[in-house]
C-alpha atoms as a PDB file:
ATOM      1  CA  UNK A   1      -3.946  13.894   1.062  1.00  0.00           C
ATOM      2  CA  UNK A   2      -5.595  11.488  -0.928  1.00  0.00           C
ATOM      3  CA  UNK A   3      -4.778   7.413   0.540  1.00  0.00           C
ATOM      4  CA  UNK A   4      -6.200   4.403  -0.946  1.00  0.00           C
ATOM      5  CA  UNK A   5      -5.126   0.451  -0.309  1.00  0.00           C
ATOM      6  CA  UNK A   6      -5.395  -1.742  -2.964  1.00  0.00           C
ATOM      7  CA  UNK A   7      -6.125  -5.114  -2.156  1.00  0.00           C
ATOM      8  CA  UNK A   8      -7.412  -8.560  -4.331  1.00  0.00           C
ATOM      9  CA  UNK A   9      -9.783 -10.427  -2.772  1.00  0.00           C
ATOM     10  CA  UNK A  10      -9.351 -12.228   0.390  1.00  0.00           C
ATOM     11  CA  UNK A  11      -6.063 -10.944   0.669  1.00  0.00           C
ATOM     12  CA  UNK A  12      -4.753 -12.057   3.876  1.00  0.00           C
ATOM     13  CA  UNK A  13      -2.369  -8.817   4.157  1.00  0.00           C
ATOM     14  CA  UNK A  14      -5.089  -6.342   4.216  1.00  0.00           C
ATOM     15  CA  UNK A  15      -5.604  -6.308   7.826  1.00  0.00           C
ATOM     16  CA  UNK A  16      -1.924  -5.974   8.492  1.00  0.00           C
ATOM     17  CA  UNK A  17      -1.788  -2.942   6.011  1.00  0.00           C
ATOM     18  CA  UNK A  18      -4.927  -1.299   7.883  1.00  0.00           C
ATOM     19  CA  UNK A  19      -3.197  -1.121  11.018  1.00  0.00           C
ATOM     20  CA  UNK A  20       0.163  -0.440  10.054  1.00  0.00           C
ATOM     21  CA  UNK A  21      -1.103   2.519   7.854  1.00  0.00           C
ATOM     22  CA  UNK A  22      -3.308   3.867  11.035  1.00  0.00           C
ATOM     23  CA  UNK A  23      -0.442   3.384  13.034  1.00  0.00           C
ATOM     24  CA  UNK A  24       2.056   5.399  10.662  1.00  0.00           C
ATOM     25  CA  UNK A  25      -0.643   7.990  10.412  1.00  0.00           C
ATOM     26  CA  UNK A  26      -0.880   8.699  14.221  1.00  0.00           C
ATOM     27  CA  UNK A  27       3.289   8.827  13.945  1.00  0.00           C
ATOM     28  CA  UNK A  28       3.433  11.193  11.155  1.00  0.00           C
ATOM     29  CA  UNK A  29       0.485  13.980  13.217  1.00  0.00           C
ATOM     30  CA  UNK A  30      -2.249  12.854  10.817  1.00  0.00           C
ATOM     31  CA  UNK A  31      -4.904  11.359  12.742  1.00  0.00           C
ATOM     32  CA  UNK A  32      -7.750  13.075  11.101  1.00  0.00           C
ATOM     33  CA  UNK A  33      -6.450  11.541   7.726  1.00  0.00           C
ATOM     34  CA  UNK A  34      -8.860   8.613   6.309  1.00  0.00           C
ATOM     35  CA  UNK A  35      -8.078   6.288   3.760  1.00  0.00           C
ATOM     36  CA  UNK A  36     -10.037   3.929   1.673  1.00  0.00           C
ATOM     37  CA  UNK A  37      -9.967   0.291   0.740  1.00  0.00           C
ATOM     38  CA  UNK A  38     -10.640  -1.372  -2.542  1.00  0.00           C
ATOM     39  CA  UNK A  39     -10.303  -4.505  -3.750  1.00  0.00           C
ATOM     40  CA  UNK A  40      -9.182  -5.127  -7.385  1.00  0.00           C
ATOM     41  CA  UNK A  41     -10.729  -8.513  -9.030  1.00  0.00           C
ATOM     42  CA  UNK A  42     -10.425  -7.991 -12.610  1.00  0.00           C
ATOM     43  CA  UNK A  43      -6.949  -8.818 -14.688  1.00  0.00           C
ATOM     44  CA  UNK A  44      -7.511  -5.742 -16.895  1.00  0.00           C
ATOM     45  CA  UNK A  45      -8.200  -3.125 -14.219  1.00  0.00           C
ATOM     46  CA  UNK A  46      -4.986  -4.507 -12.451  1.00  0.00           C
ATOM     47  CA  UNK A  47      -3.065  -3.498 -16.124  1.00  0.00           C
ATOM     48  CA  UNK A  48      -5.015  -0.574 -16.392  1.00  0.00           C
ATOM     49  CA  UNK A  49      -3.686   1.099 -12.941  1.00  0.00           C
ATOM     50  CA  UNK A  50      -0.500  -0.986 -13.245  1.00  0.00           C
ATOM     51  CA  UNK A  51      -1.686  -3.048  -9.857  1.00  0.00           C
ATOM     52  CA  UNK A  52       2.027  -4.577  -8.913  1.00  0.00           C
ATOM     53  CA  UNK A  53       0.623  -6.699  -5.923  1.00  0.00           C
ATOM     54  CA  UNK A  54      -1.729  -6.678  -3.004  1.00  0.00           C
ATOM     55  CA  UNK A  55      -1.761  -4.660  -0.621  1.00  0.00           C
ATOM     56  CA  UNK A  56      -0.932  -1.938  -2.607  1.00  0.00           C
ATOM     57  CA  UNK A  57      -0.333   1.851  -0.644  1.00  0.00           C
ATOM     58  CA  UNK A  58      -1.156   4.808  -3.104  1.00  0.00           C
ATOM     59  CA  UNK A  59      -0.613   8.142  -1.746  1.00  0.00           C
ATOM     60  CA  UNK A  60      -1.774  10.673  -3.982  1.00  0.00           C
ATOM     61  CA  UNK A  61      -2.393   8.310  -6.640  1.00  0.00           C
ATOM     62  CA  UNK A  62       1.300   7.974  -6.053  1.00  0.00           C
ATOM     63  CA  UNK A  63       2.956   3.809  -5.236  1.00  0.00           C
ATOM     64  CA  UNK A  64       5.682   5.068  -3.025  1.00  0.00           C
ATOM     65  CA  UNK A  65       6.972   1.468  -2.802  1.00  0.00           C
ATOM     66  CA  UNK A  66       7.252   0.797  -6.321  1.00  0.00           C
ATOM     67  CA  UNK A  67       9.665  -0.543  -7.982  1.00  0.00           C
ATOM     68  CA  UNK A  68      11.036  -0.980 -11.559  1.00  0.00           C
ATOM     69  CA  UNK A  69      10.091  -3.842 -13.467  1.00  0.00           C
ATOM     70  CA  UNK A  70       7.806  -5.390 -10.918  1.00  0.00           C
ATOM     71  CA  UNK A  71       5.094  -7.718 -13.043  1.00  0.00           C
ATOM     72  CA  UNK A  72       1.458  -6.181 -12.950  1.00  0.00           C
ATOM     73  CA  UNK A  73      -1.214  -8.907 -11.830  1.00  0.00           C
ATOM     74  CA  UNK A  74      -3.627 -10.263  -9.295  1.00  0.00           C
ATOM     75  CA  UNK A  75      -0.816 -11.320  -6.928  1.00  0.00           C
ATOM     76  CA  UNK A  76       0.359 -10.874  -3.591  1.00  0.00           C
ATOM     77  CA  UNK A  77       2.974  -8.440  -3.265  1.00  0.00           C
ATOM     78  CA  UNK A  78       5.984  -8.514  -1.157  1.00  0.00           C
ATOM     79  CA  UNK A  79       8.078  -5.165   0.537  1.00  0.00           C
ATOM     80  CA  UNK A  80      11.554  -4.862   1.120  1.00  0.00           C
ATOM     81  CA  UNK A  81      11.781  -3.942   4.869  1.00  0.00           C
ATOM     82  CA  UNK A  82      14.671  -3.580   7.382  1.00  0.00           C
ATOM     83  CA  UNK A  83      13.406  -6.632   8.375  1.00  0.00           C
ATOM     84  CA  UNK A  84      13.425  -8.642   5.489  1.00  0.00           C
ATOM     85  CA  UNK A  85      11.141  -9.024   2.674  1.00  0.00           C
ATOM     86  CA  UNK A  86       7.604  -8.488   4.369  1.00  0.00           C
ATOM     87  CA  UNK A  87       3.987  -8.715   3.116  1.00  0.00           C
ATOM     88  CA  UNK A  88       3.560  -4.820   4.293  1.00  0.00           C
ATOM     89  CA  UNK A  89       5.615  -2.098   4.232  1.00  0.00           C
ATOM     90  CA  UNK A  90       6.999  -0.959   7.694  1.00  0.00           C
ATOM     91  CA  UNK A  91       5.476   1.215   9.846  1.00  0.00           C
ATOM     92  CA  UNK A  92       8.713   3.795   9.825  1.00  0.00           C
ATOM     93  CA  UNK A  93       8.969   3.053   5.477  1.00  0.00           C
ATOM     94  CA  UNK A  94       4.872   4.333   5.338  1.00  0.00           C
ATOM     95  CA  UNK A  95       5.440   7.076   8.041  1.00  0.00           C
ATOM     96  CA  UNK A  96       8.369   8.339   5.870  1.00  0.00           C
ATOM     97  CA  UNK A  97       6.687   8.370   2.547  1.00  0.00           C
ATOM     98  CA  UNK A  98       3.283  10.114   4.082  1.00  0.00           C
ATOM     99  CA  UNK A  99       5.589  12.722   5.630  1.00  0.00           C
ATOM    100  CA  UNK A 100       7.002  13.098   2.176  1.00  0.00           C
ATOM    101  CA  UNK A 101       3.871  13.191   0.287  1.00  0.00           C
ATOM    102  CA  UNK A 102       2.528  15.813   3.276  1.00  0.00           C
END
């Protein structure tokens, strides 16, 4: 399983998305699964990949948060959570969609 976080510069919700992905991968029996960060500066990379926000979770190349008609762009991005709208997805939302992709 292939994970990457996207993430613009400085984004303040990369840390967050670190150790809510770490913690959803010790949930889901996956502790020996590694991930990588990187950051995304340039407008037409972020339309290239279709980059809908930062922090951005791709599992198998795969946005398992997406959603239709979000705008592409150097942004932060926001995640519908059973808390609320939340700069991260949950830890149960990320353990679902890596047990999905698994």
């Amino acid at each position: 399983m292939e994970i990457e976080i996207l993430v613009v510069p400085d984004c303040p919700n990369e840390k967050p998305a670190v150790e809510r992905l770490r913690g959803a991968l010790a949930d889901a029996g996956l502790h020996d699964t590694t991930f990588s960060i990187r950051t995304i500066s340039d407008p037409g990379e972020a339309e290239r990949i279709g980059f809908t926000g930062s922090p951005m979770i791709l599992i198998d190349g795969h946005d398992p948060f997406a959603e239709p008609g979000r705008p592409v762009g150097l942004s932060c991005r926001m995640y519908r959570t059973p808390d609320g709208l939340v700069g991260v997805p949950g830890r149960d939302q990320l353990r679902l969609a890596l047990t999905a992709a698994g």
